[in-house]
N, C-alpha and C. Protein backbone atom coordinates (compact mmCIF):
# COMPACT_ATOMS: atom_id res chain seq x y z
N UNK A 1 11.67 27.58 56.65
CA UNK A 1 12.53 26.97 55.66
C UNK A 1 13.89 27.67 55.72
N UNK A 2 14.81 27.45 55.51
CA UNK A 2 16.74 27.03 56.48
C UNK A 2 16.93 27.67 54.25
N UNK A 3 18.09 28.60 54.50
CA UNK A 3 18.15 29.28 53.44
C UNK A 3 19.01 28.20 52.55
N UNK A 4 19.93 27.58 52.73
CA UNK A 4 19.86 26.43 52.21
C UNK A 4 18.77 25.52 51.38
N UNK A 5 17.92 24.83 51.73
CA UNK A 5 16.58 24.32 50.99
C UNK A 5 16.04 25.49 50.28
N UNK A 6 16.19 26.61 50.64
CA UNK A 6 15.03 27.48 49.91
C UNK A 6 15.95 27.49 47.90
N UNK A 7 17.60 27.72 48.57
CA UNK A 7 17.87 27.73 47.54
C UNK A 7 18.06 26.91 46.46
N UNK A 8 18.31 25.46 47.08
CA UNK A 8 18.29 24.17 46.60
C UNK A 8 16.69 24.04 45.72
N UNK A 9 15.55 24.57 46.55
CA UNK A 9 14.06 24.18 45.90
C UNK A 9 14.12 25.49 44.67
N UNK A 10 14.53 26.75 45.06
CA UNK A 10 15.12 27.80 43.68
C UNK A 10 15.52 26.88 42.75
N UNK A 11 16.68 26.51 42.61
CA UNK A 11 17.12 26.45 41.27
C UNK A 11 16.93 24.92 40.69
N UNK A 12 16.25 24.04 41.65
CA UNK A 12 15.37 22.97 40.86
C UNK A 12 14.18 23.20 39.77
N UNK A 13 13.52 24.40 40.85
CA UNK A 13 12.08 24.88 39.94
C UNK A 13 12.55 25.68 38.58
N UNK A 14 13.53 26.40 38.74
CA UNK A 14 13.67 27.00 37.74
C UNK A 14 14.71 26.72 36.74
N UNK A 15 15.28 25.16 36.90
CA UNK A 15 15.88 24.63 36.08
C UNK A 15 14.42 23.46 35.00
N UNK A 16 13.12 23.93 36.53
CA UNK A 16 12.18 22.64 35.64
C UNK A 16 11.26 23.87 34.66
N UNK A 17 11.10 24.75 35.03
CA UNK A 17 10.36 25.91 34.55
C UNK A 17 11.11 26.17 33.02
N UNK A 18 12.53 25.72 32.98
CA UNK A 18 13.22 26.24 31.51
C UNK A 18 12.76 25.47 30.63
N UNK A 19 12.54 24.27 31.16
CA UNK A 19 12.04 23.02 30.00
C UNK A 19 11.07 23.52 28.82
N UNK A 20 10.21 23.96 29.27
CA UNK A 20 9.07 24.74 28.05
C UNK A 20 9.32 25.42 26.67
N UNK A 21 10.46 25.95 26.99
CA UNK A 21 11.07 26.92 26.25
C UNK A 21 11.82 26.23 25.21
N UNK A 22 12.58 25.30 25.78
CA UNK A 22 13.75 24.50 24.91
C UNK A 22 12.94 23.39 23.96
N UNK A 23 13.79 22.78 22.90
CA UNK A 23 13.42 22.26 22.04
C UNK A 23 13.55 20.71 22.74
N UNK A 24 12.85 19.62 22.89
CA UNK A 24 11.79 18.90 22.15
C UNK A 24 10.41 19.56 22.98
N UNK A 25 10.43 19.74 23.94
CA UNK A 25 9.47 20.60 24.57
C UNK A 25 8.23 21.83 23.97
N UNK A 26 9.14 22.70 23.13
CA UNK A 26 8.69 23.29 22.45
C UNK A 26 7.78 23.48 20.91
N UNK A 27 8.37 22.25 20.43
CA UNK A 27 7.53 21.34 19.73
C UNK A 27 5.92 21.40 19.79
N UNK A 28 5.95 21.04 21.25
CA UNK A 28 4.27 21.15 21.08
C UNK A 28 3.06 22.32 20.82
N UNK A 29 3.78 23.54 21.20
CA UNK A 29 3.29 24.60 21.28
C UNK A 29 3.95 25.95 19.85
N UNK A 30 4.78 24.83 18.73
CA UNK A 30 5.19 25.69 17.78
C UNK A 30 4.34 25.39 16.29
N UNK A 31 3.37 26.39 16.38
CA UNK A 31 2.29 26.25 15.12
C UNK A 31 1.61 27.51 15.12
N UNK A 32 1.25 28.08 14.36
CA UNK A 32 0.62 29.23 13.96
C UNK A 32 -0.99 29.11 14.61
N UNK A 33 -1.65 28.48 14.52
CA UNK A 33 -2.87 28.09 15.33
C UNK A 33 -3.08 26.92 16.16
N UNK A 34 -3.48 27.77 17.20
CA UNK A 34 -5.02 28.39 16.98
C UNK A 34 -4.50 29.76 17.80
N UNK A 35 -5.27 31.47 17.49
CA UNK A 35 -4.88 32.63 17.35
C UNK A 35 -5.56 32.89 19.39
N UNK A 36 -5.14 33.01 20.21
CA UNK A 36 -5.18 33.34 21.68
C UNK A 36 -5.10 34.65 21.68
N UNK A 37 -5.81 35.01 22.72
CA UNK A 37 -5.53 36.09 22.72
C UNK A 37 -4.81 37.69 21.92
N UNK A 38 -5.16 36.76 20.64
CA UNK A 38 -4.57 37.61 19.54
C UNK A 38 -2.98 37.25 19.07
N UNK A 39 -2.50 36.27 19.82
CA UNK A 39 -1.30 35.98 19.44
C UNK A 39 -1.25 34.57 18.88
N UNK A 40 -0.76 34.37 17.71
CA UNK A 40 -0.50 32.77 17.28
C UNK A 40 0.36 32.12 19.00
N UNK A 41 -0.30 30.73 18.79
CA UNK A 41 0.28 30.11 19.73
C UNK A 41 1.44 29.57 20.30
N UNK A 42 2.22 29.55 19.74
CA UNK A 42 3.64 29.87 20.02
C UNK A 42 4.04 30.87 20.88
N UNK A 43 3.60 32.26 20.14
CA UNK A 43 3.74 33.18 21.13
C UNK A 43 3.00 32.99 22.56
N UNK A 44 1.92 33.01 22.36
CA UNK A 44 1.25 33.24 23.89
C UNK A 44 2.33 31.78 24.40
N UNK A 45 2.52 30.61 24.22
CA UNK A 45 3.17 29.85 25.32
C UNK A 45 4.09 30.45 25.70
N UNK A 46 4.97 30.91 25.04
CA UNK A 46 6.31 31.92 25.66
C UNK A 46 5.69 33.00 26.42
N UNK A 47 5.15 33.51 26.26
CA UNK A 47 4.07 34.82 27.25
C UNK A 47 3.65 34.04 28.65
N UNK A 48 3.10 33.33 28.58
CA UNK A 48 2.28 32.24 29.32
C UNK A 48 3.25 31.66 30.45
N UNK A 49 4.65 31.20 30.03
CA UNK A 49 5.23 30.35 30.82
C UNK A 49 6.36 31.68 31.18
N UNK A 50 6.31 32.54 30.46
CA UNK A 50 6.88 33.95 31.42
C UNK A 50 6.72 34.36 32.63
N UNK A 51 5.12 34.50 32.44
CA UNK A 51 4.50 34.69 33.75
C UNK A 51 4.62 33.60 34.69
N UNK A 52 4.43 32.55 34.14
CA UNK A 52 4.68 31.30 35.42
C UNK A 52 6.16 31.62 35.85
N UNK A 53 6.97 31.73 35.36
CA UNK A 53 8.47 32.02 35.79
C UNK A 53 8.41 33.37 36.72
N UNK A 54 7.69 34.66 36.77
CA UNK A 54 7.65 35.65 37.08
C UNK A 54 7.36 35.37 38.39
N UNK A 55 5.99 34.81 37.96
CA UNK A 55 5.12 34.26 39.68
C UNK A 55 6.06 33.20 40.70
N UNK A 56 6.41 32.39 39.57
CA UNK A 56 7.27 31.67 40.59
C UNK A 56 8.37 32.32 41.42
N UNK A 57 9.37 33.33 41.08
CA UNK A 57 10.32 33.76 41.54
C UNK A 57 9.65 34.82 42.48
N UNK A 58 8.47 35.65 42.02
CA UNK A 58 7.71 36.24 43.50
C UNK A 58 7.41 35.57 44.47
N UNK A 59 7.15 34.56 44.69
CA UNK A 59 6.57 33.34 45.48
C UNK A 59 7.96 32.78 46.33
N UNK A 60 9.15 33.00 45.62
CA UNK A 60 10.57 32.56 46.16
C UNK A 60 10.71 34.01 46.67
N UNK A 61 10.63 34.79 46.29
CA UNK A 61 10.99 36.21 47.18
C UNK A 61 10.32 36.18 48.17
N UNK A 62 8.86 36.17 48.08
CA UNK A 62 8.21 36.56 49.54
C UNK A 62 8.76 35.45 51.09
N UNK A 63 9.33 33.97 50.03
CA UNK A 63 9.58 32.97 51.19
C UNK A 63 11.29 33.13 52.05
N UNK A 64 11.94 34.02 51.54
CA UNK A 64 13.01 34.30 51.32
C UNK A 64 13.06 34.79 52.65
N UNK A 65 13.89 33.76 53.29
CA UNK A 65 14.14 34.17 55.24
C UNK A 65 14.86 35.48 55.09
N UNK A 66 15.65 36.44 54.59
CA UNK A 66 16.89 37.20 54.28
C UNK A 66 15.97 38.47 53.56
N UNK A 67 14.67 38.46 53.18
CA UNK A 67 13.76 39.40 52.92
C UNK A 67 13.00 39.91 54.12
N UNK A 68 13.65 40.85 55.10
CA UNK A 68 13.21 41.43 56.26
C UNK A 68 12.82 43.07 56.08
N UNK A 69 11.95 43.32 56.26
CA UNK A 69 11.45 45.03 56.35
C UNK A 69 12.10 45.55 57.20
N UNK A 70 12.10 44.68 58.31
CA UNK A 70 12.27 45.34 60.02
C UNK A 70 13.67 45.52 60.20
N UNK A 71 14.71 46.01 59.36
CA UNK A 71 15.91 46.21 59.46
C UNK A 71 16.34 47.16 59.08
């Protein structure tokens, strides 16, 4: 993958990954129950789609032609 596309497929995903967060989106996941992992649910979705954001951008690092050891 040509560093071009890699960056073009970057900042699609993580313009689609913001959606969760923002309001009408957020809506669905803003209510006090049901209690997850010890956190009202609201919280854990913000926790939750953190990590998806985290993982995703590891997943863009490791593909990252310009991430070389051997230099």
């Amino acid at each position: 993958m040509n560093k071009h596309t890699l960056q073009r497929a970057y900042w699609i995903t993580m313009l689609v990954l913001f959606f969760p967060f923002i309001f009408p989106l957020f809506q669905v996941a803003n209510r006090p129950t049901p209690i997850i992992l010890g956190l009202p649910f609201s919280l854990f979705w913000i926790c939750l789609w953190m990590v998806i954001v985290f993982l995703t951008v590891l997943i863009f690092y490791w593909l990252d032609p310009d991430n070389t050891k051997g230099e």
